[in-house]
C-alpha atoms as a PDB file:
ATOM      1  CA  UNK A   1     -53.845-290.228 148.508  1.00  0.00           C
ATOM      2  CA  UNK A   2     -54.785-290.006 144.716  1.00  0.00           C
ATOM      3  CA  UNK A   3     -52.413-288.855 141.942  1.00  0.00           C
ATOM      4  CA  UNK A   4     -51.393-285.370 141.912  1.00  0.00           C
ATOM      5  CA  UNK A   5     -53.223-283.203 138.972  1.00  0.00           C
ATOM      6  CA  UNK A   6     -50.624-281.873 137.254  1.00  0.00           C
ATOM      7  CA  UNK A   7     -50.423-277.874 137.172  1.00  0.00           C
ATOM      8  CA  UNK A   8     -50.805-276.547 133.314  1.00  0.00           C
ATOM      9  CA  UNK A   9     -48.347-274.140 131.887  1.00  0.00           C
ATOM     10  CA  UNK A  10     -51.163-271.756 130.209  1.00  0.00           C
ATOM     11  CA  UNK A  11     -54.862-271.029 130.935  1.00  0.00           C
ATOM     12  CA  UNK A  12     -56.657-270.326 127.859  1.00  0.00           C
ATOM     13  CA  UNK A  13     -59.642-268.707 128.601  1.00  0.00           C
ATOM     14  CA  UNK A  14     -62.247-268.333 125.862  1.00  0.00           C
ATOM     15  CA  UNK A  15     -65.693-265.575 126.957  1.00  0.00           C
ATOM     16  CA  UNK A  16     -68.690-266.045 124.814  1.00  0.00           C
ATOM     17  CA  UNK A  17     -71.783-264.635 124.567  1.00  0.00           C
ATOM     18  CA  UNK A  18     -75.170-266.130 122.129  1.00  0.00           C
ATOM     19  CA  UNK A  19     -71.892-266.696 120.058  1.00  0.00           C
ATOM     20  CA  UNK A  20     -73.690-270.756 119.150  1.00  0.00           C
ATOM     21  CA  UNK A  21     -72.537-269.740 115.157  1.00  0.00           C
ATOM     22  CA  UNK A  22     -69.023-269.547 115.745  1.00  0.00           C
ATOM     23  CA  UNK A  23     -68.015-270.839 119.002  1.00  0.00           C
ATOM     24  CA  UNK A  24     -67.164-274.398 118.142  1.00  0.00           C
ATOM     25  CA  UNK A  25     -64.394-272.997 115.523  1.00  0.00           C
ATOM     26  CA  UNK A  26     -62.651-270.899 118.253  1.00  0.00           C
ATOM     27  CA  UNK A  27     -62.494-273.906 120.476  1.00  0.00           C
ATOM     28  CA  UNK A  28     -61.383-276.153 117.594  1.00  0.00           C
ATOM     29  CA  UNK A  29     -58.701-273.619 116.794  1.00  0.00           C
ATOM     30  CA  UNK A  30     -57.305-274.063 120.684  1.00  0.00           C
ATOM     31  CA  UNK A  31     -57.352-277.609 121.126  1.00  0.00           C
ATOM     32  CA  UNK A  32     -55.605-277.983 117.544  1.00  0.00           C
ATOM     33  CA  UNK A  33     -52.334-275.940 119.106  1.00  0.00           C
ATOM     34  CA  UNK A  34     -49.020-277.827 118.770  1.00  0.00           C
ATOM     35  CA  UNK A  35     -48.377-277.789 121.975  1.00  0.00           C
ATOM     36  CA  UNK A  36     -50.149-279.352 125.045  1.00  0.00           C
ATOM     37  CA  UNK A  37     -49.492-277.865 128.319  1.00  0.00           C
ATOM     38  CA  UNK A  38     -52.845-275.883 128.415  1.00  0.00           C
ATOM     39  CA  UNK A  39     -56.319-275.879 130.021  1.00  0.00           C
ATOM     40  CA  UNK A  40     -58.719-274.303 127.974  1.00  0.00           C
ATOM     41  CA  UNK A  41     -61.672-272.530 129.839  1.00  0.00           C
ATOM     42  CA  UNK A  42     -64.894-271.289 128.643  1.00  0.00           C
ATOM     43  CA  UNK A  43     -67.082-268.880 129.902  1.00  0.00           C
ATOM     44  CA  UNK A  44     -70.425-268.734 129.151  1.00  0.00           C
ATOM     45  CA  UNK A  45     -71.847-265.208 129.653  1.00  0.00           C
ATOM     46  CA  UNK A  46     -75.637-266.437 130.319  1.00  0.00           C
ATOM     47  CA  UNK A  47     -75.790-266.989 126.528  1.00  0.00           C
ATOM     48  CA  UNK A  48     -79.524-267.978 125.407  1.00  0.00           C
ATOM     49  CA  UNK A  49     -78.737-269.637 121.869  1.00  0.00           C
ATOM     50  CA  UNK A  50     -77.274-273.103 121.386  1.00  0.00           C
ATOM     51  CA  UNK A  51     -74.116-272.026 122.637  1.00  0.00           C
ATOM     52  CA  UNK A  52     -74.390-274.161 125.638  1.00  0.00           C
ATOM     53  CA  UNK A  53     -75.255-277.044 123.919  1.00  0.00           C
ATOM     54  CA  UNK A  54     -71.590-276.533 121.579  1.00  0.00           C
ATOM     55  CA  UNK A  55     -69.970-276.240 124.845  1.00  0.00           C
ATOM     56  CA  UNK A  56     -71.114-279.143 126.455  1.00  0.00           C
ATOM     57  CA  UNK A  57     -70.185-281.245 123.568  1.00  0.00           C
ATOM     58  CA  UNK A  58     -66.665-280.812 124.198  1.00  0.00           C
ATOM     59  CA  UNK A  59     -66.865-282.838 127.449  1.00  0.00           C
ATOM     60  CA  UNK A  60     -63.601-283.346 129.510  1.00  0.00           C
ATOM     61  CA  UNK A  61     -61.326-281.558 126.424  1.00  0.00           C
ATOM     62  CA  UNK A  62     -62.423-278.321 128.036  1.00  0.00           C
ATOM     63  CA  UNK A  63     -63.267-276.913 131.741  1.00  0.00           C
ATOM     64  CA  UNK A  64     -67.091-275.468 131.411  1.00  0.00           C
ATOM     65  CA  UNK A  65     -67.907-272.286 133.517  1.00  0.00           C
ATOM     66  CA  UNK A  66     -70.959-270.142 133.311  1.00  0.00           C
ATOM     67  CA  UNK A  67     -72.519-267.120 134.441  1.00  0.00           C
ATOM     68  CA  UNK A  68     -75.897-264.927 134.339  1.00  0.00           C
ATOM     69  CA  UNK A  69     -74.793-262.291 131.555  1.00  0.00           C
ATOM     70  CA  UNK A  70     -72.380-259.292 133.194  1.00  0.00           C
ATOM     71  CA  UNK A  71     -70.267-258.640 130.180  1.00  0.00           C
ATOM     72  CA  UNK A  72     -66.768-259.510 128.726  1.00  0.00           C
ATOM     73  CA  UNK A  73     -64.664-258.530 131.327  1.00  0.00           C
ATOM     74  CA  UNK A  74     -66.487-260.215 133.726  1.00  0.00           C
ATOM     75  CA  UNK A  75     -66.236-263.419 131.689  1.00  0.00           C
ATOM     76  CA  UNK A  76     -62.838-263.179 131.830  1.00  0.00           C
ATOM     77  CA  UNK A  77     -62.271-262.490 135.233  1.00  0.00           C
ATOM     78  CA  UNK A  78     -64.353-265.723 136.370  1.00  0.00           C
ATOM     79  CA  UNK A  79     -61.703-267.376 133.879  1.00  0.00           C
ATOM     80  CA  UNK A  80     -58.707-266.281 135.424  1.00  0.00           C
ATOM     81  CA  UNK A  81     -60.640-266.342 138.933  1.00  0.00           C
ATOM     82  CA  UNK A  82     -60.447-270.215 138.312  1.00  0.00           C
ATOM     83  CA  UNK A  83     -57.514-270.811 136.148  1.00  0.00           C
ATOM     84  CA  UNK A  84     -54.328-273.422 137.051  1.00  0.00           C
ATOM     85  CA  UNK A  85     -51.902-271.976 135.067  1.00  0.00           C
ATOM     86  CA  UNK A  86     -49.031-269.985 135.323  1.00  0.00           C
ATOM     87  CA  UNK A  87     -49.578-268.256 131.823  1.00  0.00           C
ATOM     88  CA  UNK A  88     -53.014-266.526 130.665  1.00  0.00           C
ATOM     89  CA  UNK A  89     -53.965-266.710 127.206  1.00  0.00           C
ATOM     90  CA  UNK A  90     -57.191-264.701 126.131  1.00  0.00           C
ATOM     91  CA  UNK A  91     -58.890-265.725 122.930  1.00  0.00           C
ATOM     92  CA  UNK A  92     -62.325-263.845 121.449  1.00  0.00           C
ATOM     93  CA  UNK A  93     -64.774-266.065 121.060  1.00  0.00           C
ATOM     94  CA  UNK A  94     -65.196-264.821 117.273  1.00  0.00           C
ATOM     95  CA  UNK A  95     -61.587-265.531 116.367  1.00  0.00           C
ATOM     96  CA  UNK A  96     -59.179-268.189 115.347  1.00  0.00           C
ATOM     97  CA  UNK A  97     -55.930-269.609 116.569  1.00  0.00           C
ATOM     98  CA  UNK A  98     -52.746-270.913 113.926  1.00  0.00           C
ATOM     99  CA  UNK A  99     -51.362-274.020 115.242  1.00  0.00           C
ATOM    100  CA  UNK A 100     -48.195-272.916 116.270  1.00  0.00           C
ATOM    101  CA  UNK A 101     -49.519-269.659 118.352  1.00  0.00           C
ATOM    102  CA  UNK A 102     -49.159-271.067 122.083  1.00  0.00           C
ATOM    103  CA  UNK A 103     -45.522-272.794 121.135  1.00  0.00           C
ATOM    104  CA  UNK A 104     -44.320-269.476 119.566  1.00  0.00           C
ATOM    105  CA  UNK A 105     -45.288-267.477 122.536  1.00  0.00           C
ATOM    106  CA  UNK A 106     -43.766-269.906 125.416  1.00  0.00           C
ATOM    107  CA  UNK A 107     -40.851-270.346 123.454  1.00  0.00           C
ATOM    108  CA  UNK A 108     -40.896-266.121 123.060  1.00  0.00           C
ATOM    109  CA  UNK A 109     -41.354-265.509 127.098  1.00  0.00           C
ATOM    110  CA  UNK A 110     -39.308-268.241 127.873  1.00  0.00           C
ATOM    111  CA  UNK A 111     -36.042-266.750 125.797  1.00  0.00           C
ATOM    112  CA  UNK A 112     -37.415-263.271 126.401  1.00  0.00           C
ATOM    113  CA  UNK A 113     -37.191-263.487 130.691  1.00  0.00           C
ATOM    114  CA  UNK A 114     -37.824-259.812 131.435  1.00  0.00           C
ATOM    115  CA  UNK A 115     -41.285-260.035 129.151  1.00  0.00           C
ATOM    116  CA  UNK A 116     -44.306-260.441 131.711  1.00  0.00           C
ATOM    117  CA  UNK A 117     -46.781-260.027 128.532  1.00  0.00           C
ATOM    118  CA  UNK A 118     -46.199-260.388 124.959  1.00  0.00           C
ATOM    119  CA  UNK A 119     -48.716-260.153 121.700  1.00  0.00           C
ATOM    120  CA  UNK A 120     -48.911-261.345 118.177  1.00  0.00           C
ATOM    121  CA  UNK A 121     -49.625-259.887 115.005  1.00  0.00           C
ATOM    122  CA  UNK A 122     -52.921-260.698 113.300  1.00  0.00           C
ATOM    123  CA  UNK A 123     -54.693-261.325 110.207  1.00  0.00           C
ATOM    124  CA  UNK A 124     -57.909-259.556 109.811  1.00  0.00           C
ATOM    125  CA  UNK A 125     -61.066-260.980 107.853  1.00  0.00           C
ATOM    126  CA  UNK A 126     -64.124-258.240 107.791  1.00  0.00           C
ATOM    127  CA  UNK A 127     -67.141-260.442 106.303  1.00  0.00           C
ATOM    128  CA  UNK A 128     -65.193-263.407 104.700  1.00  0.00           C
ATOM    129  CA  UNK A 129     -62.862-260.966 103.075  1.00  0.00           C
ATOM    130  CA  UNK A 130     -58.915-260.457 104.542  1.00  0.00           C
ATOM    131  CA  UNK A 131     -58.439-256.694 104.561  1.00  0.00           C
ATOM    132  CA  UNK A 132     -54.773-255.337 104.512  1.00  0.00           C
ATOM    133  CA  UNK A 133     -54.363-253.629 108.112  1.00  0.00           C
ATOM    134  CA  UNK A 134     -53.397-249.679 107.671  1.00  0.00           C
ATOM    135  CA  UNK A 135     -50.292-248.032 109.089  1.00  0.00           C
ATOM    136  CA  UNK A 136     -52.339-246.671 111.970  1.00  0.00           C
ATOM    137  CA  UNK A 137     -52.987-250.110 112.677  1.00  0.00           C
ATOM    138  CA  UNK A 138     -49.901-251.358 113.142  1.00  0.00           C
ATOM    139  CA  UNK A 139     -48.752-252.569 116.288  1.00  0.00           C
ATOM    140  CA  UNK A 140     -46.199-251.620 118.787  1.00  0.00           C
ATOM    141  CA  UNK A 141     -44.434-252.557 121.352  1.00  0.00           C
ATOM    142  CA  UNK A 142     -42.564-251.681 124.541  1.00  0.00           C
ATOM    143  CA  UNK A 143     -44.344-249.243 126.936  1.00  0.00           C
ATOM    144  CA  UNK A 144     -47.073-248.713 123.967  1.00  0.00           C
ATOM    145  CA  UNK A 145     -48.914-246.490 126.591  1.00  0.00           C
ATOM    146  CA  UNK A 146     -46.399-243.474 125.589  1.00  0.00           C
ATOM    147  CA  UNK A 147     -46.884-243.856 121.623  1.00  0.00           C
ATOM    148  CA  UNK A 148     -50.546-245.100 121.394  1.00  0.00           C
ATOM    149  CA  UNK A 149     -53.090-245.841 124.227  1.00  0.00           C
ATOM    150  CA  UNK A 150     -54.466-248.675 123.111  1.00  0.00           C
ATOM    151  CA  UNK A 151     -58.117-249.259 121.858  1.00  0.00           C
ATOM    152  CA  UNK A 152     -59.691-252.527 122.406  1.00  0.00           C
ATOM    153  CA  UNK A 153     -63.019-254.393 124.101  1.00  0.00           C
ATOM    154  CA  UNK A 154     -60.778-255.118 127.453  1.00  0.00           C
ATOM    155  CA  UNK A 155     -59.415-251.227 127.403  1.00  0.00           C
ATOM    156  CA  UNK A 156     -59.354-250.816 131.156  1.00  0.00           C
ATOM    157  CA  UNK A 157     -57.063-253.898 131.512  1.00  0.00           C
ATOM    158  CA  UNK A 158     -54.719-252.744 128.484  1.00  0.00           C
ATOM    159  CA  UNK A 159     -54.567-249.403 130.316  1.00  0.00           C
ATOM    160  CA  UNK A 160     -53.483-250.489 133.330  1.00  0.00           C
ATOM    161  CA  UNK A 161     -50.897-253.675 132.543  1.00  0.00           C
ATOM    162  CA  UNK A 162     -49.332-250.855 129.353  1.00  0.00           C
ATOM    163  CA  UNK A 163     -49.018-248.201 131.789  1.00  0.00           C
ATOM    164  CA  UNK A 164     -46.569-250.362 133.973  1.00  0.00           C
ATOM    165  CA  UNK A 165     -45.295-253.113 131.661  1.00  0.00           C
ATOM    166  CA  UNK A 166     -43.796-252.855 128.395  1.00  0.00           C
ATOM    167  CA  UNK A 167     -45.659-255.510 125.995  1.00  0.00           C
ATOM    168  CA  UNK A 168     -43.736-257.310 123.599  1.00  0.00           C
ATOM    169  CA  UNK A 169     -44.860-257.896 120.063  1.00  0.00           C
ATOM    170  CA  UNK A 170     -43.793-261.139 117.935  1.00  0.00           C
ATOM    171  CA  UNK A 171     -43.905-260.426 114.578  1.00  0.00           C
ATOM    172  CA  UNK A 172     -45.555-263.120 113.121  1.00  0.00           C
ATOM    173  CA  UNK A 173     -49.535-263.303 112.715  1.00  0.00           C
ATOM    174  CA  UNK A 174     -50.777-265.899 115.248  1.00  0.00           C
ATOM    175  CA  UNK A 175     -54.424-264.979 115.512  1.00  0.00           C
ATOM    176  CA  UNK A 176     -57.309-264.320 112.927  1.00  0.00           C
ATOM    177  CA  UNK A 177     -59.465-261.651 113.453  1.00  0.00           C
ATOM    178  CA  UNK A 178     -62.884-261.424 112.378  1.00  0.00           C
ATOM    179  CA  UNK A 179     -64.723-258.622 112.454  1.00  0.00           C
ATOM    180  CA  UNK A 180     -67.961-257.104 110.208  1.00  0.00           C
ATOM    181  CA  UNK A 181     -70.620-259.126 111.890  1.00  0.00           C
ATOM    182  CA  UNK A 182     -73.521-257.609 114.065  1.00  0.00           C
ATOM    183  CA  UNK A 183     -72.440-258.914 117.667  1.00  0.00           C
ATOM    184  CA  UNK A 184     -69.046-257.688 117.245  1.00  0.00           C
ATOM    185  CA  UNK A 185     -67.766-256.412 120.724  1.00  0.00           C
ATOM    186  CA  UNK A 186     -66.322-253.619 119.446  1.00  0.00           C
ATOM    187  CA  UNK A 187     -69.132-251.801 117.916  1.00  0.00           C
ATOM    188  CA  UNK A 188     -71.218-251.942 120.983  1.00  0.00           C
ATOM    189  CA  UNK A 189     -72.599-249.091 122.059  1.00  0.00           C
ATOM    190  CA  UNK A 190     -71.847-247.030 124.735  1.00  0.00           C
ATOM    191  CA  UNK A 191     -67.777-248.280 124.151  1.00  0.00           C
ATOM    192  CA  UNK A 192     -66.847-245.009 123.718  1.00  0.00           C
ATOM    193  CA  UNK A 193     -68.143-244.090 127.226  1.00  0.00           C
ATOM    194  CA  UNK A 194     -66.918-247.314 128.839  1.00  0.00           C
ATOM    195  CA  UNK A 195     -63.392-246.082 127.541  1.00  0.00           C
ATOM    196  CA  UNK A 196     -63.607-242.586 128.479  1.00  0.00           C
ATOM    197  CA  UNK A 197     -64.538-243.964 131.941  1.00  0.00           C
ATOM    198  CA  UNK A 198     -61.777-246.397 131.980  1.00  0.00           C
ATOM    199  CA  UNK A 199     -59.031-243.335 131.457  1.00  0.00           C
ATOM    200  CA  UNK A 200     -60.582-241.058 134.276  1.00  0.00           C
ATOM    201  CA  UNK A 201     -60.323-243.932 136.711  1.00  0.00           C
ATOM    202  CA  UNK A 202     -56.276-244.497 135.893  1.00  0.00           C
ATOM    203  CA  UNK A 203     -55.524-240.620 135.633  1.00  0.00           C
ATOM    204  CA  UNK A 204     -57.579-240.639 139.244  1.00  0.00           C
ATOM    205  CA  UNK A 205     -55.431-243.622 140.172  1.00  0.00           C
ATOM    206  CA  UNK A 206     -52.472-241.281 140.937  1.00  0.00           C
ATOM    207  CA  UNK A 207     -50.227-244.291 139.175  1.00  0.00           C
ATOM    208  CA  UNK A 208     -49.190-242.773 136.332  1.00  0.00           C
ATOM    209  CA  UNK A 209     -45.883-240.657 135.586  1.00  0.00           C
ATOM    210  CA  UNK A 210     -46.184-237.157 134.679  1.00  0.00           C
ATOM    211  CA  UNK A 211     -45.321-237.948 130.512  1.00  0.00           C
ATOM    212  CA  UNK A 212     -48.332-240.989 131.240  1.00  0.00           C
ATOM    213  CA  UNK A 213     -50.308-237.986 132.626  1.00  0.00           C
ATOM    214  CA  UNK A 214     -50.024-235.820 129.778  1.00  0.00           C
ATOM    215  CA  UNK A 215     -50.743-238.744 127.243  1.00  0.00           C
ATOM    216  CA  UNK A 216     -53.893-240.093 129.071  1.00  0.00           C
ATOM    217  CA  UNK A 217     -55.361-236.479 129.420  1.00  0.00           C
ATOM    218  CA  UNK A 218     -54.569-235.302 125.495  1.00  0.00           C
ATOM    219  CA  UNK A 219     -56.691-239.031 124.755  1.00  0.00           C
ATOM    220  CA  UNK A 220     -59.172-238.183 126.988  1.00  0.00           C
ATOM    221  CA  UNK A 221     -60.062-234.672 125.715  1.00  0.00           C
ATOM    222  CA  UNK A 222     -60.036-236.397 122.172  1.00  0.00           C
ATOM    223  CA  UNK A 223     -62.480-238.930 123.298  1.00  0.00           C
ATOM    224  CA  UNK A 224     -64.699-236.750 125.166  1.00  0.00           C
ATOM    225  CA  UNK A 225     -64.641-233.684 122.360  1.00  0.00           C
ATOM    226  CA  UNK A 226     -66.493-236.811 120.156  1.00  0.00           C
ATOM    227  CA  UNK A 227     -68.244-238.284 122.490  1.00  0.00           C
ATOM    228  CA  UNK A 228     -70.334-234.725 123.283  1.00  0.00           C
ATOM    229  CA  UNK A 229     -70.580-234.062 119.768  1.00  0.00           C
ATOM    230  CA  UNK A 230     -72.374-237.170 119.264  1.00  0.00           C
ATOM    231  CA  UNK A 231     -74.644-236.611 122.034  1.00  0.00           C
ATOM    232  CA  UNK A 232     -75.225-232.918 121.051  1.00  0.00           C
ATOM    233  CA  UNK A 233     -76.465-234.054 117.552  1.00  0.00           C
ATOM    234  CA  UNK A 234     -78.836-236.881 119.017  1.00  0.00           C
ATOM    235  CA  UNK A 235     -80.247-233.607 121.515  1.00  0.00           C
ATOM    236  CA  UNK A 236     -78.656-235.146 124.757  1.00  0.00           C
ATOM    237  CA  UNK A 237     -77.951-231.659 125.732  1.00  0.00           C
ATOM    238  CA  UNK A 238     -76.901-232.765 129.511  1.00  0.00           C
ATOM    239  CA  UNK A 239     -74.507-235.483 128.820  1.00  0.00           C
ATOM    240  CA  UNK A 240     -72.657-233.575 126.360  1.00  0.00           C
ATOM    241  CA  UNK A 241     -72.605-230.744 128.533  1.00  0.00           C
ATOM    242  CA  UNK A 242     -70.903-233.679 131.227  1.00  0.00           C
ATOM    243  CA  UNK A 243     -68.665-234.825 128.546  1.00  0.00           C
ATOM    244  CA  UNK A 244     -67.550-231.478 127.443  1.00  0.00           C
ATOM    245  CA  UNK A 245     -66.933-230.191 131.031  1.00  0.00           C
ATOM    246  CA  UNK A 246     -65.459-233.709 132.367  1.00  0.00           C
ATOM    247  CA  UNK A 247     -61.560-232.439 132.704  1.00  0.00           C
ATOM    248  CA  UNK A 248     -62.247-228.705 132.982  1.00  0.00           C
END
């Protein structure tokens, strides 16, 4: 029998899409951690730039997975779909790692047993410039469904692990954020759908507590009051009228 592969304590998974002018930095940022018990995993979305060809460069440091292009989540799911490890560790293909960000979080859920998730604080660069997070901004932590539902490109996900699971925060920025730059996930359009979507399907889940109720319906008339004003001033007179009559 040949040797037994041994299991890795994290998975990092890394999705990417036509992201060939920024890739190789997130990758370098992974396999520069201080500490070695990882697998890092890349998903290629069905990218048509030279991403593949960064990829592929990596060789053996990195397990190569790819798919014809079905978004994000869907990146990420064939990453955890084919990951070893006991931990997941989700990094945006546009962003950066410090050093010390996978030690500082085993270390954290290993001292911290009753955490199941746990997140870091960031530093935030918009076009090569760091910009000073505001207060609204700021993260929190525990069951951080009650206070703030949060708003992010894998919202469904955040939804459902917050609204069970209270999520730690270490207080220490671990990841750089870059934002400002055309392809940025967040400013795709139809989000604001995709979101509003995302908190009918958990209120019709019938898993949330009655306080959960209230908060998820209070953000979902927020979202969809915008939502159909934006479609009422681009003359999409039917969808706003949806949007508008969505919880009535």
């Amino acid at each position: 029998m040949g040797k037994k592969e041994k299991i890795p304590l994290v998975s990092v998974i890394i999705p990417t899409y036509n992201r060939g002018w920024i890739i190789q930095e997130a990758i370098d940022s992974v396999l520069a951690q201080d500490f070695s018990d990882f697998e890092l995993i890349v998903v290629d979305d069905g990218s048509t730039d030279n991403t593949l060809d960064i990829i592929r460069s990596y060789s053996e440091d990195i397990i190569f997975l790819r798919q014809p292009n079905k978004g994000v989540s869907a990146a990420r799911n064939q990453g955890i779909t084919s990951s070893a490890g006991h931990l997941i560790a989700f990094l945006d293909s546009d962003d950066l790692w410090f050093p010390e960000k996978l030690t500082i979080q085993v270390d954290f859920l290993h001292s911290h047993p009753d955490a199941f998730i746990c997140q870091s604080e960031e530093i935030w660069i918009r076009n090569g410039v760091r910009v000073n997070p505001k207060k609204r901004h700021k993260k929190p932590s525990g069951m951080i469904f009650e206070p703030s539902l949060p708003a992010c490109e894998d919202y469904d996900l955040w939804l459902r692990v917050s609204s069970r699971y209270p999520i730690a925060l270490i207080d220490t920025p671990l990841v750089i954020k870059r934002g400002g730059h055309q392809d940025q996930l967040s400013r795709a359009p139809g989000l604001d759908k995709f979101r509003i979507q995302a908190i009918k399907k958990l209120l019709d889940s019938n898993l949330l507590s009655m306080e959960q109720q209230g908060h998820a319906v209070k953000a979902l008339k927020e979202k969809c009051a915008i939502y159909a004003s934006g479609c009422l001033k681009r003359s999409r007179l039917d969808e706003a009228e949806y949007y508008t009559n969505l919880l009535k």
